[in-house]
N, C-alpha and C. Protein backbone atom coordinates (compact mmCIF):
# COMPACT_ATOMS: atom_id res chain seq x y z
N UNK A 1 20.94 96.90 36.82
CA UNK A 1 21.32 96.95 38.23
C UNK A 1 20.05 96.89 39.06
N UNK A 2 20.17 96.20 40.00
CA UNK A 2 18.58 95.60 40.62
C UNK A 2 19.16 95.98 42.31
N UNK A 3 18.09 96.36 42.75
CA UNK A 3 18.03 97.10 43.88
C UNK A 3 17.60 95.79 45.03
N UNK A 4 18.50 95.49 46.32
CA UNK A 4 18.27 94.23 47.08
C UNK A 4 17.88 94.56 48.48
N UNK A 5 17.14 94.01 49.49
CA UNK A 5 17.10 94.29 50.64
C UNK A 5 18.17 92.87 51.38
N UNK A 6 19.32 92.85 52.34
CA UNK A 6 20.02 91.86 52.74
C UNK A 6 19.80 91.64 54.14
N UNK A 7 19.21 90.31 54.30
CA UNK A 7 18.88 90.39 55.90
C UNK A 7 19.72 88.73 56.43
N UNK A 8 20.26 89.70 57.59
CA UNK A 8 21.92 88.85 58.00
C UNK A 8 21.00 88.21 59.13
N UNK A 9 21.36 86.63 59.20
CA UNK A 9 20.79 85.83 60.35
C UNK A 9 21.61 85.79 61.58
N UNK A 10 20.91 85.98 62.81
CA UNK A 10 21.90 85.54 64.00
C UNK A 10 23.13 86.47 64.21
N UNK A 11 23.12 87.69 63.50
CA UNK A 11 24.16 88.94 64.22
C UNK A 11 23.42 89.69 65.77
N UNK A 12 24.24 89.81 66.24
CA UNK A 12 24.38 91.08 67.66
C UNK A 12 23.36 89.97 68.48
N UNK A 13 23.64 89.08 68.24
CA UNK A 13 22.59 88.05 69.31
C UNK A 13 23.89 86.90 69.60
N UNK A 14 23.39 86.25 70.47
CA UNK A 14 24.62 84.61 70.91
C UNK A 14 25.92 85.11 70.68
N UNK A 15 26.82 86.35 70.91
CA UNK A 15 27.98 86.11 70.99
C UNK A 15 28.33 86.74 69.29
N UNK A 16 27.64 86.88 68.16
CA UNK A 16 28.05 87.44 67.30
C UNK A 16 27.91 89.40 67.27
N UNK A 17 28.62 89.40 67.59
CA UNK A 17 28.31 91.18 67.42
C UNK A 17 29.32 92.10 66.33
N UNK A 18 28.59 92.76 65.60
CA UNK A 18 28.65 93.37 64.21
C UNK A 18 28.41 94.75 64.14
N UNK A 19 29.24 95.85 64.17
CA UNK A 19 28.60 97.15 63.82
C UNK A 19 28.48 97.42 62.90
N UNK A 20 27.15 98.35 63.01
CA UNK A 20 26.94 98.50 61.42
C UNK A 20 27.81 99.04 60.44
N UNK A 21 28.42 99.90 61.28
CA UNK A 21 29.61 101.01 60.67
C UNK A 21 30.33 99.86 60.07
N UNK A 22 31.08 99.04 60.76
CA UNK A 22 32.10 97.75 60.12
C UNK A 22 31.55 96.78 58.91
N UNK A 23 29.88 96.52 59.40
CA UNK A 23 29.09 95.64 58.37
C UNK A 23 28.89 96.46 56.83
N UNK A 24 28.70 97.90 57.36
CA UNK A 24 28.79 98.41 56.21
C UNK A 24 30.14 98.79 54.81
N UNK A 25 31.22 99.15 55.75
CA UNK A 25 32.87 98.99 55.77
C UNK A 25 32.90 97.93 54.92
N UNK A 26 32.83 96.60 55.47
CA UNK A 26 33.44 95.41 54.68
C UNK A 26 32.41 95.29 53.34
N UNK A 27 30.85 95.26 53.53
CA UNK A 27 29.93 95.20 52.11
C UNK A 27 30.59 96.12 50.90
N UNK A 28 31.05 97.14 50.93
CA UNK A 28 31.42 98.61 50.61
C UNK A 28 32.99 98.12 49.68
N UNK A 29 34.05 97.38 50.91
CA UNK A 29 35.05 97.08 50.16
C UNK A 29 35.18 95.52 49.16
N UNK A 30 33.82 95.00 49.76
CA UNK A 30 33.51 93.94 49.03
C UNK A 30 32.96 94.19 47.25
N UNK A 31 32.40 95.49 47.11
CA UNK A 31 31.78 95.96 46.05
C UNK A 31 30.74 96.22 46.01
N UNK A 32 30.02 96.47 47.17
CA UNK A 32 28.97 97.29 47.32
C UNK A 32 28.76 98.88 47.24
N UNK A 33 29.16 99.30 46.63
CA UNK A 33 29.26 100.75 47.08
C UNK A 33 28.35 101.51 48.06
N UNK A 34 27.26 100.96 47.70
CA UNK A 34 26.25 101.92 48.30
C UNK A 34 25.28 101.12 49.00
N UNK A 35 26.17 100.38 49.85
CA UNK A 35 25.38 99.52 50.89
C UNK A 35 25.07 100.50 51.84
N UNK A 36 23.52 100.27 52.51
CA UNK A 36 23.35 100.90 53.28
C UNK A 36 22.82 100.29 54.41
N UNK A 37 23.30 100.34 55.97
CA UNK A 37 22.76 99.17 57.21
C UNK A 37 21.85 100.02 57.56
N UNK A 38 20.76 99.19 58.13
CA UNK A 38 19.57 100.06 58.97
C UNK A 38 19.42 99.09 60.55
N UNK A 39 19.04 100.04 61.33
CA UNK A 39 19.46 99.40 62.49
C UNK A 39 20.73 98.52 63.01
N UNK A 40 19.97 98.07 64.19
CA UNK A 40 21.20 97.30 64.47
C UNK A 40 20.99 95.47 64.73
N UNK A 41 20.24 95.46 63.56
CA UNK A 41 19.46 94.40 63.60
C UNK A 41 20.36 93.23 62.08
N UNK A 42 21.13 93.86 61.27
CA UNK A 42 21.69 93.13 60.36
C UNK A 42 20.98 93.46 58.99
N UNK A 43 20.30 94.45 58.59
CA UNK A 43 19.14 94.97 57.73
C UNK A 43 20.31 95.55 56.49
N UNK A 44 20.28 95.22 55.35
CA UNK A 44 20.74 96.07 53.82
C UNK A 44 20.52 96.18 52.87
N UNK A 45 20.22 97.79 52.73
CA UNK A 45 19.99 97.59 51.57
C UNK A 45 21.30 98.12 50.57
N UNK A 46 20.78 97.32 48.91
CA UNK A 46 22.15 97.67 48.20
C UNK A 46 21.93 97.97 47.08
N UNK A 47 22.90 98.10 46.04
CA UNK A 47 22.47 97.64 44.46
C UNK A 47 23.36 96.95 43.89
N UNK A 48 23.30 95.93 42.99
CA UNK A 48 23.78 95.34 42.32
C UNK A 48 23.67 95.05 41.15
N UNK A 49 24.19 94.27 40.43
CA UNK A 49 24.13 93.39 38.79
C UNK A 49 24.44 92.06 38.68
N UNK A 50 24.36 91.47 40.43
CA UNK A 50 24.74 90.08 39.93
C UNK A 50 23.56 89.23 40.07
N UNK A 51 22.13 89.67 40.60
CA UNK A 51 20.99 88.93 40.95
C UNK A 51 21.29 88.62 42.36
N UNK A 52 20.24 88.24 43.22
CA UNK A 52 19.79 87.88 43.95
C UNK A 52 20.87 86.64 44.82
N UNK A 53 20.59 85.78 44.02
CA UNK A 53 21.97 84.72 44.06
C UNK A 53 23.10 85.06 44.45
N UNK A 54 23.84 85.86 43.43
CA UNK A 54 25.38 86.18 43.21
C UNK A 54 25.29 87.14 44.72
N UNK A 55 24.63 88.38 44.72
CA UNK A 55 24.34 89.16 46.35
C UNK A 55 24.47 88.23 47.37
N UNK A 56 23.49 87.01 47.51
CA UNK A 56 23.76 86.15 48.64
C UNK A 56 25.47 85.48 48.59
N UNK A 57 25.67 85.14 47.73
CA UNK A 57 27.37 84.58 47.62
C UNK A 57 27.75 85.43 48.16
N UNK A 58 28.20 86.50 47.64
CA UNK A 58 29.30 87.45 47.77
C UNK A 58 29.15 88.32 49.09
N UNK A 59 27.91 88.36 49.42
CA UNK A 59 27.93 88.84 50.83
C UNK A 59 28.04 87.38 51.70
N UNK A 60 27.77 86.67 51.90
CA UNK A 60 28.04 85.59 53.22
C UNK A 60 29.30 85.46 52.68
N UNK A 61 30.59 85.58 51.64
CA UNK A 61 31.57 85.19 51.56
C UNK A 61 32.39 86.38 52.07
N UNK A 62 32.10 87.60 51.85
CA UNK A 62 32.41 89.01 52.63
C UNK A 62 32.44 89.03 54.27
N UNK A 63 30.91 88.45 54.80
CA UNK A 63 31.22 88.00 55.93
C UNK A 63 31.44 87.30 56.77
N UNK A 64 31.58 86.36 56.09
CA UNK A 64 32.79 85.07 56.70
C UNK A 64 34.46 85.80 56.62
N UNK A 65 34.58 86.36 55.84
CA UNK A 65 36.26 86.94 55.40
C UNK A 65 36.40 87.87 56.96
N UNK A 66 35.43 89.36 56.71
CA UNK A 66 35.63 89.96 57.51
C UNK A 66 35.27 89.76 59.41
N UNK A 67 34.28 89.16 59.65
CA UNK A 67 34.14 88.79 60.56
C UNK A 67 34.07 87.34 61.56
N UNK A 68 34.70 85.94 60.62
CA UNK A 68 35.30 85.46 60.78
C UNK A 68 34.09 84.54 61.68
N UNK A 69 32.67 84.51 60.94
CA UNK A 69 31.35 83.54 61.31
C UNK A 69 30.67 83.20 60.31
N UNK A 70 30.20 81.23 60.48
CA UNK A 70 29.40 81.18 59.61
C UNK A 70 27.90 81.55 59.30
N UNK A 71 28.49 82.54 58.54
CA UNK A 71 27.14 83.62 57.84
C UNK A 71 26.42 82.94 57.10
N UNK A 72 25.27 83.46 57.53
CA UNK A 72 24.05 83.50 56.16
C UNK A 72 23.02 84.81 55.94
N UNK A 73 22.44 84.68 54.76
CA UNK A 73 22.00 85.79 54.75
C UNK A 73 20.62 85.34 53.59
N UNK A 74 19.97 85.92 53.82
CA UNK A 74 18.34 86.35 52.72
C UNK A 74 18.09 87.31 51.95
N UNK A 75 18.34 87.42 51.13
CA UNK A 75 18.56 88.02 50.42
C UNK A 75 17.07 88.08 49.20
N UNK A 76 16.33 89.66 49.30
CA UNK A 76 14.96 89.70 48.67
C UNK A 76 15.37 91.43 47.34
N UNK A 77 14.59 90.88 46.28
CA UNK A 77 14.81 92.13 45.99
C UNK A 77 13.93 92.99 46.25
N UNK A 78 14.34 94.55 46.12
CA UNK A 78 13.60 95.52 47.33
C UNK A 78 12.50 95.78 46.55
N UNK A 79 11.65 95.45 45.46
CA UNK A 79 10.29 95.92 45.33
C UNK A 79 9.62 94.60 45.55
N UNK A 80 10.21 93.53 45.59
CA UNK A 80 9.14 92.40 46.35
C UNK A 80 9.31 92.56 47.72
N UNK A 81 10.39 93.27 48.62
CA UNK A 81 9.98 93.32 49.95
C UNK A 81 8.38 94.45 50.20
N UNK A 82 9.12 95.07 49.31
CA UNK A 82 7.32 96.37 49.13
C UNK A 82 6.44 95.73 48.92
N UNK A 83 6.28 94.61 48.19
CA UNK A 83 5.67 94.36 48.20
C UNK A 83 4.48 92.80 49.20
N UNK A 84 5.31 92.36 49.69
CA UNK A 84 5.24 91.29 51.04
C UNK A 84 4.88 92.08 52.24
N UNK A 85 5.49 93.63 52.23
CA UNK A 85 5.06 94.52 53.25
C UNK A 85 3.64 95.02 53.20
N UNK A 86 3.03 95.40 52.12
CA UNK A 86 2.02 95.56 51.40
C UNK A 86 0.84 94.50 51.86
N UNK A 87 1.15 93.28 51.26
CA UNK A 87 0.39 92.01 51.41
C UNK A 87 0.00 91.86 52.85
N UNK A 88 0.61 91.94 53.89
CA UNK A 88 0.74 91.72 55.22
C UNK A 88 -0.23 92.48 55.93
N UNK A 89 -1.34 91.02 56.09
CA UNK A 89 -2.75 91.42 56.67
C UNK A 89 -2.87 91.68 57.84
N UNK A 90 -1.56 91.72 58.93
CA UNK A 90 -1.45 92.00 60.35
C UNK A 90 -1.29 93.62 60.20
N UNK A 91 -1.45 94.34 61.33
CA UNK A 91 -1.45 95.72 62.10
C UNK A 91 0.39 95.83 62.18
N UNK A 92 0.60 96.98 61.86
CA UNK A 92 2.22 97.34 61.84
C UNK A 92 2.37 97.31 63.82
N UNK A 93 1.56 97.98 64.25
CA UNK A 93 1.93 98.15 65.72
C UNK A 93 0.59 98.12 66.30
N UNK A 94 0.86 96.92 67.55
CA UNK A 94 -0.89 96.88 67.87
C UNK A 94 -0.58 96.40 69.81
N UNK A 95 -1.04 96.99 70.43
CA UNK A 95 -0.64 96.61 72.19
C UNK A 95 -0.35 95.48 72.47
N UNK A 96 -1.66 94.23 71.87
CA UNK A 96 -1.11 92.95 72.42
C UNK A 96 -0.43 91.83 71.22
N UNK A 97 -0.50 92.11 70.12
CA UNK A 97 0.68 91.60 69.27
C UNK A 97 1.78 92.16 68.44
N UNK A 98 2.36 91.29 68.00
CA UNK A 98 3.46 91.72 67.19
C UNK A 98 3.59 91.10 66.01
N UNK A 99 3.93 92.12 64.53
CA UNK A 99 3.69 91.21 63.38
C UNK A 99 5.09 90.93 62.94
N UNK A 100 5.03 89.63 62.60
CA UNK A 100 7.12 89.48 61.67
C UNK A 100 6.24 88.28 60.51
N UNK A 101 7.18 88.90 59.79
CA UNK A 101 7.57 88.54 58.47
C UNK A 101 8.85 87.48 58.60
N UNK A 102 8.95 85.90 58.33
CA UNK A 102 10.07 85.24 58.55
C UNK A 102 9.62 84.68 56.52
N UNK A 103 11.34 85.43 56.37
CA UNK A 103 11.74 85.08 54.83
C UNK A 103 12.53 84.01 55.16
N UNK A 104 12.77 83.11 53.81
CA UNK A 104 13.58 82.42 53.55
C UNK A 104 14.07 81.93 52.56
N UNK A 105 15.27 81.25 52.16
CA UNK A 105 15.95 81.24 50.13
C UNK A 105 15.76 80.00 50.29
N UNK A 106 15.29 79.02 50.89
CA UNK A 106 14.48 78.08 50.37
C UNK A 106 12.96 77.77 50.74
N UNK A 107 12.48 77.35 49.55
CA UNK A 107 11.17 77.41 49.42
C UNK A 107 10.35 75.79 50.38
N UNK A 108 11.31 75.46 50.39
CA UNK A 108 10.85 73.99 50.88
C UNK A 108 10.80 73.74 52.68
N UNK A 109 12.13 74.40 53.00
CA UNK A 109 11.94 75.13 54.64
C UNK A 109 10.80 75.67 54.79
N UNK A 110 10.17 76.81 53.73
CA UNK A 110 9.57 77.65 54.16
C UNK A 110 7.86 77.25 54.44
N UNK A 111 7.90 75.94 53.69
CA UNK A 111 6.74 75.15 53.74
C UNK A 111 6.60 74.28 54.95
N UNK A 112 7.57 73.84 55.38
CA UNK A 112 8.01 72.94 56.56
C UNK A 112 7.65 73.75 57.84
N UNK A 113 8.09 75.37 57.70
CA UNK A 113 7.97 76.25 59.13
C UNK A 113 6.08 76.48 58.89
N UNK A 114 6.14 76.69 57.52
CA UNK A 114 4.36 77.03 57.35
C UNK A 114 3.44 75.60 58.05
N UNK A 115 3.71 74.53 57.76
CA UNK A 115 3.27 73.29 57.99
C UNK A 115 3.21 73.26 59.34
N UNK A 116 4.78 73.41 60.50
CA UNK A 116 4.46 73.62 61.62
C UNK A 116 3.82 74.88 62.52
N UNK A 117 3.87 76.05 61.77
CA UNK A 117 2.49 76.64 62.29
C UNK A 117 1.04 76.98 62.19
N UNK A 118 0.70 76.25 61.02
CA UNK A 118 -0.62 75.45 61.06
C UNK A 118 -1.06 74.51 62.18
N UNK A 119 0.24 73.77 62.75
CA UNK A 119 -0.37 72.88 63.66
C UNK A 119 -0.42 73.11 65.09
N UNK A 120 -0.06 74.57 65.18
CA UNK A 120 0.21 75.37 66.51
C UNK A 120 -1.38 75.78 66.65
N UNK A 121 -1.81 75.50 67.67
CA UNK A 121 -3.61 75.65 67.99
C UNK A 121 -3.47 77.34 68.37
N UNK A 122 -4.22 77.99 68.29
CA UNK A 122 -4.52 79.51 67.74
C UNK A 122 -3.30 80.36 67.53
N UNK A 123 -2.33 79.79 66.54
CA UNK A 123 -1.24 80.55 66.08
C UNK A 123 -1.88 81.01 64.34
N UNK A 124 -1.40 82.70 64.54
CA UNK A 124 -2.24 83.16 63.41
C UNK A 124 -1.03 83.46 62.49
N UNK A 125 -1.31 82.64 60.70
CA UNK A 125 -0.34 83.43 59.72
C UNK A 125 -0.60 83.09 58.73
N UNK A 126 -0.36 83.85 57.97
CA UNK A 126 -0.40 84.02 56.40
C UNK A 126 0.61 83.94 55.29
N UNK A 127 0.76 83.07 54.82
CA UNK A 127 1.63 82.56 53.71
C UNK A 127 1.74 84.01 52.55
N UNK A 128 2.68 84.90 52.54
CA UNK A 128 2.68 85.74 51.66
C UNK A 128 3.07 85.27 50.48
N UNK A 129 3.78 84.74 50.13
CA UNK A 129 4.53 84.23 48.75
C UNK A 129 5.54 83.12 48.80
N UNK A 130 6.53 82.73 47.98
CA UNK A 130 7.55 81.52 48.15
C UNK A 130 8.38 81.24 49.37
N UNK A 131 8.85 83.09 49.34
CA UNK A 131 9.70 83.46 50.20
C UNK A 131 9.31 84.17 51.63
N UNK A 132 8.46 83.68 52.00
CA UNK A 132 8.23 84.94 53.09
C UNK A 132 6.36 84.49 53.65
N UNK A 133 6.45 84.32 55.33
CA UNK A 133 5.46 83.89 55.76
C UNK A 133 5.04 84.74 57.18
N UNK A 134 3.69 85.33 56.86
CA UNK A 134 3.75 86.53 58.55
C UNK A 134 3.24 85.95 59.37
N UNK A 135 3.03 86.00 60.89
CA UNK A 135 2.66 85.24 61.30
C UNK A 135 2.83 87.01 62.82
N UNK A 136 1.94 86.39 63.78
CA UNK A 136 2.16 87.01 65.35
C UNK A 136 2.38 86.65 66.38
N UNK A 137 2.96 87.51 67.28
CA UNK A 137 3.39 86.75 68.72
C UNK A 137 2.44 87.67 69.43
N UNK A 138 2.47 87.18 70.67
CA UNK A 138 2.10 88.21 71.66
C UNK A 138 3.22 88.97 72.10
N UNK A 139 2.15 90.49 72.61
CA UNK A 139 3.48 91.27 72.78
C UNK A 139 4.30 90.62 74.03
N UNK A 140 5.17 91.10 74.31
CA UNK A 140 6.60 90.61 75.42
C UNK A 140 6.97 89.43 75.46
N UNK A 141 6.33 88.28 74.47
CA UNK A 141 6.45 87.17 74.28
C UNK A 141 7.02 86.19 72.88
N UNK A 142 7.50 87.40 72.34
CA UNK A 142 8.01 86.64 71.11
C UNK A 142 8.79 85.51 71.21
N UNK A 143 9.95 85.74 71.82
CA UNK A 143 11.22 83.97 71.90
C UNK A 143 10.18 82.98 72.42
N UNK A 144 9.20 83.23 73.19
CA UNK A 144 8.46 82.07 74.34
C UNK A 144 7.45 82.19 73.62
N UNK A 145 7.17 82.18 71.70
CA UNK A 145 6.01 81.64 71.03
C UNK A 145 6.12 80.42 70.74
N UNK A 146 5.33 79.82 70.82
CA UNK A 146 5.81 78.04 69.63
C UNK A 146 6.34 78.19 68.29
N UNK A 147 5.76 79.21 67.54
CA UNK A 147 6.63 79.27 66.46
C UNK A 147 8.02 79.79 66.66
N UNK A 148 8.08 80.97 67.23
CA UNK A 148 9.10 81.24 67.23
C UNK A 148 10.35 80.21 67.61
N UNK A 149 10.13 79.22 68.62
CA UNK A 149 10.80 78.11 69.08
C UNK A 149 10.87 77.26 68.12
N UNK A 150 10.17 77.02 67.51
CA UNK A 150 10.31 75.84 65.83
C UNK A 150 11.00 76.93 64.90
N UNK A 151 10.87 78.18 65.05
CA UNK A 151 11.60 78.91 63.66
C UNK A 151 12.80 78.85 64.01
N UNK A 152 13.57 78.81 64.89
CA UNK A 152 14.99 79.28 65.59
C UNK A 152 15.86 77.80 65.47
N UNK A 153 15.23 77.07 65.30
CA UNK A 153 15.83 75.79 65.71
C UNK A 153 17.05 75.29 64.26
N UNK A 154 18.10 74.82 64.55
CA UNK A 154 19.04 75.15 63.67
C UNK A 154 19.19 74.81 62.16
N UNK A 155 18.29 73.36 62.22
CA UNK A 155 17.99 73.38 60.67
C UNK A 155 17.46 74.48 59.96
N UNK A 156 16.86 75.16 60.70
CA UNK A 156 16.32 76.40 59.99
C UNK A 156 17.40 77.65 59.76
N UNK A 157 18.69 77.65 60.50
CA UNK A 157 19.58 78.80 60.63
C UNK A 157 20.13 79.32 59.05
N UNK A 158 20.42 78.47 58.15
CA UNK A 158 20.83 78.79 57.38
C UNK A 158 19.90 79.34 56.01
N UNK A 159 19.15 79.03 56.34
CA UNK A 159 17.82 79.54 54.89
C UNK A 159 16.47 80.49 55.25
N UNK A 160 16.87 80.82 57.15
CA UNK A 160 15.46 81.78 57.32
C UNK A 160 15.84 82.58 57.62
N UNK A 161 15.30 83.62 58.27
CA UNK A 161 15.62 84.99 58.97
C UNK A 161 14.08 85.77 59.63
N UNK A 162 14.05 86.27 60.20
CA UNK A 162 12.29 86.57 60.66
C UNK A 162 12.88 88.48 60.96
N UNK A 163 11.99 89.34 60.87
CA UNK A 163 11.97 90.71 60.71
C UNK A 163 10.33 91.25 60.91
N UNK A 164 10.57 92.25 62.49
CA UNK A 164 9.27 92.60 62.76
C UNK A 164 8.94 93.38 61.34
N UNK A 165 8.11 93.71 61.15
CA UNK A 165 7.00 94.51 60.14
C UNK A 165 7.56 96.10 60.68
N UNK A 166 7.54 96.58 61.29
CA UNK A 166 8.21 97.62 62.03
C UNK A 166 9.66 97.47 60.97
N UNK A 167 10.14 97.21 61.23
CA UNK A 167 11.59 97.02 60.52
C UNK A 167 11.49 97.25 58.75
N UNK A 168 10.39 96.22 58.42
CA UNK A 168 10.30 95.65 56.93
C UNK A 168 9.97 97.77 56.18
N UNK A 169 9.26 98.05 57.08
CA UNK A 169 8.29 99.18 56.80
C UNK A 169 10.08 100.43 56.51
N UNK A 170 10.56 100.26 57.31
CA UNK A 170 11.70 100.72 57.41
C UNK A 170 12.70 100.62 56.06
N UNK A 171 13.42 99.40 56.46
CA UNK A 171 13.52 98.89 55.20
C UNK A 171 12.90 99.26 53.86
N UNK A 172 12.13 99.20 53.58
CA UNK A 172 10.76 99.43 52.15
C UNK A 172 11.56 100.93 51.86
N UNK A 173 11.63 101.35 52.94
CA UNK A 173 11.50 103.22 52.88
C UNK A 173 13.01 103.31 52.35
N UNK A 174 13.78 102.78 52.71
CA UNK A 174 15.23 102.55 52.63
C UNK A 174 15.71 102.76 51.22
N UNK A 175 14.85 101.21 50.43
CA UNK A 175 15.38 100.64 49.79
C UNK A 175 14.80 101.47 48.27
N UNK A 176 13.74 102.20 48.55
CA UNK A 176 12.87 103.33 48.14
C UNK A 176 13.98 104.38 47.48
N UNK A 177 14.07 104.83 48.57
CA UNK A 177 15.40 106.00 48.43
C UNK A 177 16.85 105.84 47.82
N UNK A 178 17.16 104.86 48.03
CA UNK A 178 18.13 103.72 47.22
C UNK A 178 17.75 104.04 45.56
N UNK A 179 16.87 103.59 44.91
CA UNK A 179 16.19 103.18 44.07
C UNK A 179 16.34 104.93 43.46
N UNK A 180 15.95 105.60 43.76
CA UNK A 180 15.34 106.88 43.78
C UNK A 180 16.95 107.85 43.39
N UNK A 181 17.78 107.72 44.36
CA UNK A 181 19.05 108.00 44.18
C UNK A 181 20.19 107.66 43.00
N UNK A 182 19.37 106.14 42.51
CA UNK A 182 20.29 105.52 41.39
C UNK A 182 20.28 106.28 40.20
């Protein structure tokens, strides 16, 4: 049984809104038992036995059933999020930036978003691994970054997801206790 962090794209933003209480509800009667939501940002952690894979199925098919949108979701297991959190050469909280972590379940997007912020003139980031690339905004300026405007754009909706470092740190701790409890 392998311990997952689940991060839901595009909830409580554009018209999709999700409580956690309900997000957690439907994961739970889906066969999660011990799903747990953090914030109100679309954040879970869980445990399972079906891998990584089978978690992404069965949850975007859970929430398409229960909430009746096409879902996607990213799905990392929780000691490589510890560890991408770890790796992440930006400041957790710093006045004039902000650090996020944008994962994704394909590796070939994730080269495509890396490719276009290389070509963003003093946009700073670091390729953590297959899945997962950090990068900063300025503070009060995240939606109105260039990346952020190339990450959002819809070819990308279904295979990315982006999560401040603030969150991930959260998460980590979560998915910790999870682990710890099993």
């Amino acid at each position: 049984m392998g311990s997952y962090a689940v991060f839901l794209r595009g909830i409580n933003v554009g018209g999709i809104n999700i409580k956690m209480a309900d997000l957690r509800d439907a994961l739970k009667d889906s066969g999660f038992a011990d799903a747990t939501t953090l914030l109100a940002s679309g954040n879970v952690v869980l445990s399972s036995s079906l891998g990584a894979a089978g978690v992404k199925r069965e949850c975007e098919k859970c929430l398409r059933k229960a909430f009746g949108y096409e879902a996607w979701v990213v799905v990392v297991p929780a000691g490589r999020v510890a560890e991408l959190v770890d790796a992440c050469p930006y400041p957790e909280d710093d006045k004039s930036t902000h650090t996020y972590i944008t994962f994704s379940s394909d590796t070939a997007v994730l080269d495509e978003l890396e490719a276009a912020a290389a070509a963003i003139d003093g946009q700073d980031q670091k390729r953590l691994g297959p899945e997962a690339l950090a990068w900063l905004a300025p503070a009060g300026g995240t939606l109105d970054s260039p990346f952020s405007k190339i990450s959002s754009k819809t070819r990308f909706k279904a295979a990315t997801t982006t999560r401040n470092l603030r969150t991930l740190i959260k998460v980590r701790e979560a998915a910790a206790a999870l682990a710890a409890a099993s």
